[in-house]
PDB file of N, CA and C in Angstrom:
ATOM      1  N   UNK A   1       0.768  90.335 173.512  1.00  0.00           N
ATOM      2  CA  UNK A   1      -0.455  91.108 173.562  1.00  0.00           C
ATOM      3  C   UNK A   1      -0.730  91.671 172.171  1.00  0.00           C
ATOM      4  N   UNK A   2      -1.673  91.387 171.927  1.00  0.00           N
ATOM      5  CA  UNK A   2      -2.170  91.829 170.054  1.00  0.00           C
ATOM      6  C   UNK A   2      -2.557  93.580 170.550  1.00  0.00           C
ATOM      7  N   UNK A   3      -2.359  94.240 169.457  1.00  0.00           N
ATOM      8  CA  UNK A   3      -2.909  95.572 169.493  1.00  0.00           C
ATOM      9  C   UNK A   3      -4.127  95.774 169.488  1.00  0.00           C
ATOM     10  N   UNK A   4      -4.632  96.627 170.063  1.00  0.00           N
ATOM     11  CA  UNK A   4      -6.042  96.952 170.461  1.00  0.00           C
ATOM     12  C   UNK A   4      -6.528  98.285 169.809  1.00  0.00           C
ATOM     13  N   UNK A   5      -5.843  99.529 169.889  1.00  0.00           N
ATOM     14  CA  UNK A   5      -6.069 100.757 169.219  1.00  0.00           C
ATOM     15  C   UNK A   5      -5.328 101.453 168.446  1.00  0.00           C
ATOM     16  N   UNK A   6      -5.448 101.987 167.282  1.00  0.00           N
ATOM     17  CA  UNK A   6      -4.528 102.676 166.486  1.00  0.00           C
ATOM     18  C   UNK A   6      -5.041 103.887 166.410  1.00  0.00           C
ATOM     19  N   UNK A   7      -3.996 105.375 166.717  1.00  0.00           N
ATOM     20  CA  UNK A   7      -4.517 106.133 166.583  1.00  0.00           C
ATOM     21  C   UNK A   7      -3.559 107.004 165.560  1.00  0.00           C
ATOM     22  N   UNK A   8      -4.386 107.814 164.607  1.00  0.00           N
ATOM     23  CA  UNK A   8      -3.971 108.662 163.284  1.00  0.00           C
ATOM     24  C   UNK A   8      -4.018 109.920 163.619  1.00  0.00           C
ATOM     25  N   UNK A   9      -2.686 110.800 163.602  1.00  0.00           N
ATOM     26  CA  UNK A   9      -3.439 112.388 163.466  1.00  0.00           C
ATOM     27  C   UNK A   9      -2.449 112.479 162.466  1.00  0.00           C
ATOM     28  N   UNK A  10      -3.307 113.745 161.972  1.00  0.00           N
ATOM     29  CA  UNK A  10      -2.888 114.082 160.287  1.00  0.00           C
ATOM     30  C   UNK A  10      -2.874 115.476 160.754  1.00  0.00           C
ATOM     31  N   UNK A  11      -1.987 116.435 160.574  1.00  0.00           N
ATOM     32  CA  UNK A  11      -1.540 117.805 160.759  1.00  0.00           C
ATOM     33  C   UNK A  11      -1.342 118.343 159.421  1.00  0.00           C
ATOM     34  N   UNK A  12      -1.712 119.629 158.617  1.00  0.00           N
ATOM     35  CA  UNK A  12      -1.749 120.138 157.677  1.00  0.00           C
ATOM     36  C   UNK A  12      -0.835 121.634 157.809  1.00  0.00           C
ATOM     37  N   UNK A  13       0.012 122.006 157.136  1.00  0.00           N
ATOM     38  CA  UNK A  13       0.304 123.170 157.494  1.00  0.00           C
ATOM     39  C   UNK A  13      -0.490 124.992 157.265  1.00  0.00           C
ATOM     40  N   UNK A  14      -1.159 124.414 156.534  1.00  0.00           N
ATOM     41  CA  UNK A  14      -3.059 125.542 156.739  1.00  0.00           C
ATOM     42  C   UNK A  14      -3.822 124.334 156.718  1.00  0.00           C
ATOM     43  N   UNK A  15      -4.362 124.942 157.880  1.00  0.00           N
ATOM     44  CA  UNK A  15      -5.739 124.702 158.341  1.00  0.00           C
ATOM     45  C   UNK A  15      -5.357 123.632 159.105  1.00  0.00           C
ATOM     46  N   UNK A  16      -6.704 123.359 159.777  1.00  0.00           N
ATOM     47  CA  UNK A  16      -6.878 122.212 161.106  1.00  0.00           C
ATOM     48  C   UNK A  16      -6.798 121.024 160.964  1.00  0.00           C
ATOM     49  N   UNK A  17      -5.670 120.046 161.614  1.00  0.00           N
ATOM     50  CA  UNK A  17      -5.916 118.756 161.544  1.00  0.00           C
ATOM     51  C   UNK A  17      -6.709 117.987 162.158  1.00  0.00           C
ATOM     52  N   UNK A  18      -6.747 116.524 162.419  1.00  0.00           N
ATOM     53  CA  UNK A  18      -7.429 115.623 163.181  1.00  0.00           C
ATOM     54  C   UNK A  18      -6.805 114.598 163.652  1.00  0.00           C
ATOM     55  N   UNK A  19      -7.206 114.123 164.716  1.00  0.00           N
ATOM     56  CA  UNK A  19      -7.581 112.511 164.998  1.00  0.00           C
ATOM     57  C   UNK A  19      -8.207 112.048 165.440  1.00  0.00           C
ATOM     58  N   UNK A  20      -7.950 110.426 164.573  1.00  0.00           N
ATOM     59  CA  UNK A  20      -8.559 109.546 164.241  1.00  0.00           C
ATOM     60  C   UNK A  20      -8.711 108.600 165.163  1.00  0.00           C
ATOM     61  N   UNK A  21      -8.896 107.678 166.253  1.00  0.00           N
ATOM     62  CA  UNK A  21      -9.009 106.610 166.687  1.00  0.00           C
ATOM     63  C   UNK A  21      -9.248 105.488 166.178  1.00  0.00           C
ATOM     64  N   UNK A  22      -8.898 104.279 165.952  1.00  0.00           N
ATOM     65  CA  UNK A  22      -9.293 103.287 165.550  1.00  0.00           C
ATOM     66  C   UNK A  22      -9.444 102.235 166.290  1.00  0.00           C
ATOM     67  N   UNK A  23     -10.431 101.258 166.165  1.00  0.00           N
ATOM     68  CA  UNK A  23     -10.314  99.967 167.393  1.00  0.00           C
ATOM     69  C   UNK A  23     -10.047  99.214 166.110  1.00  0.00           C
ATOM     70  N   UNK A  24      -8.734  98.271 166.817  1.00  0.00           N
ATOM     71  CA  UNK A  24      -8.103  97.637 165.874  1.00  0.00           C
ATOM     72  C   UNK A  24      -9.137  96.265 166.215  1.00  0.00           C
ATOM     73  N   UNK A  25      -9.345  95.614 167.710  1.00  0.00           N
ATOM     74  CA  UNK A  25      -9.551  94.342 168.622  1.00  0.00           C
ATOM     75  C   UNK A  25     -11.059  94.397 167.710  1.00  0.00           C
ATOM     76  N   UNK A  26     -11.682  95.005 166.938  1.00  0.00           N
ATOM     77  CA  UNK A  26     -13.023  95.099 166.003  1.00  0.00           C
ATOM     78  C   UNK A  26     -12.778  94.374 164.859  1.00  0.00           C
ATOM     79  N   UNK A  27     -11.432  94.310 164.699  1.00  0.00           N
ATOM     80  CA  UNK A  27     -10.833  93.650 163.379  1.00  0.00           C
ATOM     81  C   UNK A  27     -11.090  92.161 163.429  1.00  0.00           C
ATOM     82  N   UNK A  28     -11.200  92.036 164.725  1.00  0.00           N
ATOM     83  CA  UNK A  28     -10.801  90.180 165.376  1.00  0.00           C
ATOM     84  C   UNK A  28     -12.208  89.541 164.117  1.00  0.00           C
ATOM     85  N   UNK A  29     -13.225  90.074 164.720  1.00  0.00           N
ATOM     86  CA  UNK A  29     -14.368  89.632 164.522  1.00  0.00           C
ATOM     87  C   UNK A  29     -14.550  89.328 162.602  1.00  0.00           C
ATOM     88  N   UNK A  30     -13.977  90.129 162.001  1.00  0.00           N
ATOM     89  CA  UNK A  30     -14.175  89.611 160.809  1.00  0.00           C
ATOM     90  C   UNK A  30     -12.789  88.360 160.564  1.00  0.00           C
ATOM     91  N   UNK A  31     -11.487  88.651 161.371  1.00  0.00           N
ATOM     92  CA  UNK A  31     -10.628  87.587 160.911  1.00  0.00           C
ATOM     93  C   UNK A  31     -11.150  86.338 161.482  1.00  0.00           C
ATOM     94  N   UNK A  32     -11.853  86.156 162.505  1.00  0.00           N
ATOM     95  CA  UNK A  32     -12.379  84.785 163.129  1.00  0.00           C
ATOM     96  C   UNK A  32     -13.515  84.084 162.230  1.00  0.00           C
ATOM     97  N   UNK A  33     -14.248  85.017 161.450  1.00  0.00           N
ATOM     98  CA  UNK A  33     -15.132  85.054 160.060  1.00  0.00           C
ATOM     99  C   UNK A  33     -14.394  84.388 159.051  1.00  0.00           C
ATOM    100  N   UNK A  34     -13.479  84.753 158.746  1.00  0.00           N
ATOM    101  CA  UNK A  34     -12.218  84.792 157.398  1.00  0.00           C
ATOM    102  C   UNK A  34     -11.050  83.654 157.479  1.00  0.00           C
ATOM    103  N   UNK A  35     -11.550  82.796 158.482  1.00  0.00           N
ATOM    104  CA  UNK A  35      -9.823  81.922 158.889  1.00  0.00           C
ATOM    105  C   UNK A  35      -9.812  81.098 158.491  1.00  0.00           C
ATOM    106  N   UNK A  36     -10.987  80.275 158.507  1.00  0.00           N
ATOM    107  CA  UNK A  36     -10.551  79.231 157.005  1.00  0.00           C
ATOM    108  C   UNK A  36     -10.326  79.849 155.478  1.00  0.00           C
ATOM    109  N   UNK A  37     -10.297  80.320 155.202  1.00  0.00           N
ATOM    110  CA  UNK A  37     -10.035  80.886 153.562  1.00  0.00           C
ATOM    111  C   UNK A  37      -8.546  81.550 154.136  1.00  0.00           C
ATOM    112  N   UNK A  38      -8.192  82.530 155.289  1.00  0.00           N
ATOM    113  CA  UNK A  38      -7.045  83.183 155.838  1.00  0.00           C
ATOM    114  C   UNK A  38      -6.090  81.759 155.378  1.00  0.00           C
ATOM    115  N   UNK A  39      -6.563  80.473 156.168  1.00  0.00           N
ATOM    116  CA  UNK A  39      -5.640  79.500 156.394  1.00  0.00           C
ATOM    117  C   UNK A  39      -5.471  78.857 155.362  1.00  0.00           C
ATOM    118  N   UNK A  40      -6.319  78.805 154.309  1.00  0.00           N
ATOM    119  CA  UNK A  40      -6.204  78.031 153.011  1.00  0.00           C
ATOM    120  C   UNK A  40      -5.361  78.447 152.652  1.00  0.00           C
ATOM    121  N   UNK A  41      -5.442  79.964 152.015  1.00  0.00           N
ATOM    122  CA  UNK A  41      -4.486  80.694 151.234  1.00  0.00           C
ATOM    123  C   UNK A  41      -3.077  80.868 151.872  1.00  0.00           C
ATOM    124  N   UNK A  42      -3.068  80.724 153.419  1.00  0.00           N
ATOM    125  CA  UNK A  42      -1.544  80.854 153.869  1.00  0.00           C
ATOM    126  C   UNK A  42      -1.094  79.015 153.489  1.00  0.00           C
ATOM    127  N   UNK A  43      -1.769  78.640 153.693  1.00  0.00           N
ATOM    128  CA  UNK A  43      -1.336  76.509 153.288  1.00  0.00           C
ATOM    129  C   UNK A  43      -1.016  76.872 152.025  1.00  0.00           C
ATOM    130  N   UNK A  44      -1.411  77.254 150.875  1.00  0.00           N
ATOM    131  CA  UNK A  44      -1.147  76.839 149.627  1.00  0.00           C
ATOM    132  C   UNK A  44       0.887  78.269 149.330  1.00  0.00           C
ATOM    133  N   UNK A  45       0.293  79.224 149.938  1.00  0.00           N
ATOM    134  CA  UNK A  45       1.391  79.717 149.671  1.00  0.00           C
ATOM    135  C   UNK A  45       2.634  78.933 150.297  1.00  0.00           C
ATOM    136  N   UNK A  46       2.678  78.675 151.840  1.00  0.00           N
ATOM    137  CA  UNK A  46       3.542  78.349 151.776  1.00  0.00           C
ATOM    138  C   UNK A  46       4.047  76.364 151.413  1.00  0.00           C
ATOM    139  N   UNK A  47       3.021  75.778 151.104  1.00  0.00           N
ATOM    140  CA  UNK A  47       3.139  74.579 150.025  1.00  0.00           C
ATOM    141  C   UNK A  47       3.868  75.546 148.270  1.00  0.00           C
ATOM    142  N   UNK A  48       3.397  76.134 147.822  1.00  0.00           N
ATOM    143  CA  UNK A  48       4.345  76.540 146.543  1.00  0.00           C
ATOM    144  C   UNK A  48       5.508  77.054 147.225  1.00  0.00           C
ATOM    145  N   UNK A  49       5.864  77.665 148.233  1.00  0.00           N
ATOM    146  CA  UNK A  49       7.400  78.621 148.432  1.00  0.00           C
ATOM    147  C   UNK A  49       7.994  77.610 149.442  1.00  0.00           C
ATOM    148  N   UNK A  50       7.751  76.036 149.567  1.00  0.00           N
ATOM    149  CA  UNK A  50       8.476  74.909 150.157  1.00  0.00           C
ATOM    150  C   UNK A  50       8.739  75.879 151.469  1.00  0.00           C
ATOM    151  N   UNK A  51       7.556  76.221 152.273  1.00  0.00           N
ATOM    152  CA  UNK A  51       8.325  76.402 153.791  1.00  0.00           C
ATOM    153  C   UNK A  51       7.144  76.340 154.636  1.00  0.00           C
ATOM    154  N   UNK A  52       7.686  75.864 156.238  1.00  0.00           N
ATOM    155  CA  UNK A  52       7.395  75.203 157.335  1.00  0.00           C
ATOM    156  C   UNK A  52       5.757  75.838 157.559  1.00  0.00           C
ATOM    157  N   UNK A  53       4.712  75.606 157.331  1.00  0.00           N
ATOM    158  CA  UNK A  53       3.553  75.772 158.088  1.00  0.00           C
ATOM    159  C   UNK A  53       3.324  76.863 159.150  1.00  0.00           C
ATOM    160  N   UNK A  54       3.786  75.950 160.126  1.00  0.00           N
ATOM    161  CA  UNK A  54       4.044  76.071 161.388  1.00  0.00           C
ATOM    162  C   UNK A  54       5.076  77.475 161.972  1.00  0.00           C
ATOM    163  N   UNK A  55       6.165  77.288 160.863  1.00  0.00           N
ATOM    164  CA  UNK A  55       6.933  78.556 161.360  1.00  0.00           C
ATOM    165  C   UNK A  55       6.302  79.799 160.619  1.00  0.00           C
ATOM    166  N   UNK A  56       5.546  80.012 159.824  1.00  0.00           N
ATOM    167  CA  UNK A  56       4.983  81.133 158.663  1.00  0.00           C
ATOM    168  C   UNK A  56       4.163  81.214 160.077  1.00  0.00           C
ATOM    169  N   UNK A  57       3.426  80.779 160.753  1.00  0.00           N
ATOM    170  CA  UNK A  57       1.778  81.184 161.635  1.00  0.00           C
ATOM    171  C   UNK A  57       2.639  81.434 163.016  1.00  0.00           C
ATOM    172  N   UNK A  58       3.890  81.212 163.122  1.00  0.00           N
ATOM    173  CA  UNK A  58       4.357  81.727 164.239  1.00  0.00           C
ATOM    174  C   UNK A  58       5.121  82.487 163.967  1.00  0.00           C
ATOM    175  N   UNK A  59       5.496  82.918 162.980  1.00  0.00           N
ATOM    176  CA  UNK A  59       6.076  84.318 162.677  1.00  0.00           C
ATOM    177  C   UNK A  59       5.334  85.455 162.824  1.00  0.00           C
ATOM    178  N   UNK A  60       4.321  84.886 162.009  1.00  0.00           N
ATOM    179  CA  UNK A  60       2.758  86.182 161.858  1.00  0.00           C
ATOM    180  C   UNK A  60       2.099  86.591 162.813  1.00  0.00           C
ATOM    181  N   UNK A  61       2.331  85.436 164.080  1.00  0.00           N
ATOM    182  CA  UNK A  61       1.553  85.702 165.049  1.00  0.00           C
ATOM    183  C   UNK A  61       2.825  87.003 165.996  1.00  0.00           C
ATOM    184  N   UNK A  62       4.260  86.437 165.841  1.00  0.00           N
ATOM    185  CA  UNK A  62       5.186  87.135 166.417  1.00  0.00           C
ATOM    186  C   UNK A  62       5.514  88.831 166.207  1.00  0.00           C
ATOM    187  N   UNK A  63       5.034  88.869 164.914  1.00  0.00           N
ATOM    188  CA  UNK A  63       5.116  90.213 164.624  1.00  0.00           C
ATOM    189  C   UNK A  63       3.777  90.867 164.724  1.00  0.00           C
ATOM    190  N   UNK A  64       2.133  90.294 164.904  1.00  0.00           N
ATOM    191  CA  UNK A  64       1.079  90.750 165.594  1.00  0.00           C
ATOM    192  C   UNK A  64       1.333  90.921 166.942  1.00  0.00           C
ATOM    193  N   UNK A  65       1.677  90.173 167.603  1.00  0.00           N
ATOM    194  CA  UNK A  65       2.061  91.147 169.429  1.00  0.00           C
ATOM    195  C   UNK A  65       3.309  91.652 168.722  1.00  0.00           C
ATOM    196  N   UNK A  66       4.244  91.991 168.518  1.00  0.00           N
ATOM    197  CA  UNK A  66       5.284  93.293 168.475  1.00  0.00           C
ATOM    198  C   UNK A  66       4.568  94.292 168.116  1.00  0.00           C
ATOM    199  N   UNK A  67       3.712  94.299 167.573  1.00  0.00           N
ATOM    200  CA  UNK A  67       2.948  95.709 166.470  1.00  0.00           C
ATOM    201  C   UNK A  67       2.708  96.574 167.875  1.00  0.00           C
ATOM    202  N   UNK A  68       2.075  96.453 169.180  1.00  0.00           N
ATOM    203  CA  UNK A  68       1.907  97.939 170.411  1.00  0.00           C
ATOM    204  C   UNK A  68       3.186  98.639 170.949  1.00  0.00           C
ATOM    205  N   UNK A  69       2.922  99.593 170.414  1.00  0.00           N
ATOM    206  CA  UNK A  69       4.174 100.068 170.839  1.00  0.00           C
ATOM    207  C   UNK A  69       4.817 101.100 169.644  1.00  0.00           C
ATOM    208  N   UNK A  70       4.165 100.724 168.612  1.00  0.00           N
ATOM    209  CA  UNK A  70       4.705 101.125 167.247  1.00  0.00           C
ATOM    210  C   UNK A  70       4.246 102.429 167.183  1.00  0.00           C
ATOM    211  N   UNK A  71       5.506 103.316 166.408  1.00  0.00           N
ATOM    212  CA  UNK A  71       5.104 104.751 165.710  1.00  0.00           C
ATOM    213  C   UNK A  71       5.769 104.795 164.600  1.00  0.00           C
ATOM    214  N   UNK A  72       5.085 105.613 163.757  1.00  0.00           N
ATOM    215  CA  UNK A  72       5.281 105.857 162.542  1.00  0.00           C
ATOM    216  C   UNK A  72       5.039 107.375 162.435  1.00  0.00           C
ATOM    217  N   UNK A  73       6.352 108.141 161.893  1.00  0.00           N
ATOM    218  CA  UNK A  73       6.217 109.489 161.800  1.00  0.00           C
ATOM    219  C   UNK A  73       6.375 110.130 160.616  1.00  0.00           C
ATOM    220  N   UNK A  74       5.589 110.528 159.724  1.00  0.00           N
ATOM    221  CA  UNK A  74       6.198 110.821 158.128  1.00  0.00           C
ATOM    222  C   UNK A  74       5.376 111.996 158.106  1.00  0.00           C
ATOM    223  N   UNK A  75       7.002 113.158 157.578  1.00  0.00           N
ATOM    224  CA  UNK A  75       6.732 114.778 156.928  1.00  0.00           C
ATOM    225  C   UNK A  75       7.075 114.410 155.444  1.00  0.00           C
ATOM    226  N   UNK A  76       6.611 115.461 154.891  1.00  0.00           N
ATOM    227  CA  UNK A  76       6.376 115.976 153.814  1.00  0.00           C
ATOM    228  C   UNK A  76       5.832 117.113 153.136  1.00  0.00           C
ATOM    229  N   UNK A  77       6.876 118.381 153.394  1.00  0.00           N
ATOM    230  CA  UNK A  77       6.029 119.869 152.882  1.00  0.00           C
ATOM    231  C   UNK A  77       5.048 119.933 153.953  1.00  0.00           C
ATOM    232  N   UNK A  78       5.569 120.220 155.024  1.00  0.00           N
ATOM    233  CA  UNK A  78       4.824 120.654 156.215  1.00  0.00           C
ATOM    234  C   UNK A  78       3.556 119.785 156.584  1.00  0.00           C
ATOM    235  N   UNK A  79       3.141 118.745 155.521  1.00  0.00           N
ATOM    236  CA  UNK A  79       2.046 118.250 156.032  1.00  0.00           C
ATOM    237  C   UNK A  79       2.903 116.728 157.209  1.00  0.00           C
ATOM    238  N   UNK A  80       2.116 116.567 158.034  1.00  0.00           N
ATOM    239  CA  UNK A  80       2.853 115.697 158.949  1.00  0.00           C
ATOM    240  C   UNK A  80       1.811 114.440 159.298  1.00  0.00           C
ATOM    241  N   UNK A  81       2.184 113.354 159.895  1.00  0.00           N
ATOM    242  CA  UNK A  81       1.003 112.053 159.486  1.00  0.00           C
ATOM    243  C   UNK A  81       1.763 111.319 160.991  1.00  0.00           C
ATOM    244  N   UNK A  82       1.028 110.821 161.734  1.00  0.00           N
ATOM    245  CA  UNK A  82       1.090 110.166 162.812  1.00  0.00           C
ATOM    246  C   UNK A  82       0.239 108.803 163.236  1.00  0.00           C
ATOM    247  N   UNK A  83       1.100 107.879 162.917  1.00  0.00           N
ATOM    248  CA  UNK A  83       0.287 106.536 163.473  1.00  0.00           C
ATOM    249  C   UNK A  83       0.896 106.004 164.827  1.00  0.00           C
ATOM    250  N   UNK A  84       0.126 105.110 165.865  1.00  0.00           N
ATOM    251  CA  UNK A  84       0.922 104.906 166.629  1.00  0.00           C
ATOM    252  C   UNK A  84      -0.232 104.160 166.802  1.00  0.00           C
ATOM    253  N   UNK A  85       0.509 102.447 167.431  1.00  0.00           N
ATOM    254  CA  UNK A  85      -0.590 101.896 167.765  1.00  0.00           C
ATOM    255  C   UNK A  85      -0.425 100.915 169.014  1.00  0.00           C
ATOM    256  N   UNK A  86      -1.274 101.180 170.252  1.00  0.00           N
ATOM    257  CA  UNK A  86      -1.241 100.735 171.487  1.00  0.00           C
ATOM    258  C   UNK A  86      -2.014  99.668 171.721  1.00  0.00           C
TER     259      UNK A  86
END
């Protein structure tokens, strides 16, 4: 399952934070735009770094469905940053 929403809150230690929502599945529409040039440039890289086609676009695709599920938590001097994407 590809990710669909990413959501950001950003916490400040003065003053008010936010979040952010993002629709990731909005993204589709420009990569379905972008896939021949996407696919050129992944062919030629992996033609110079001598490796499998086939396994580079099923890797990429393998770690696009792992991505729901993901959090990311980073402090720093009280300011605090939250991604998580479902």
């Amino acid at each position: 399952m590809t990710p669909n929403i990413a959501i950001v809150r950003i916490q400040r230690p003065y003053g008010r934070g936010f979040r952010l929502w993002l629709p990731l599945f909005l993204l589709w529409i420009p990569a379905i735009l972008f896939s021949p040039v996407i696919f050129l440039v992944l062919f030629g890289l992996c033609v110079a770094g001598n490796v499998s086609l086939w396994r580079t676009i099923a890797a990429s695709w393998a770690i696009l469905c792992g991505l729901p599920g993901t959090d990311v938590h980073l402090r720093s001097e009280g300011n605090q940053v939250l991604v998580r994407i479902l």
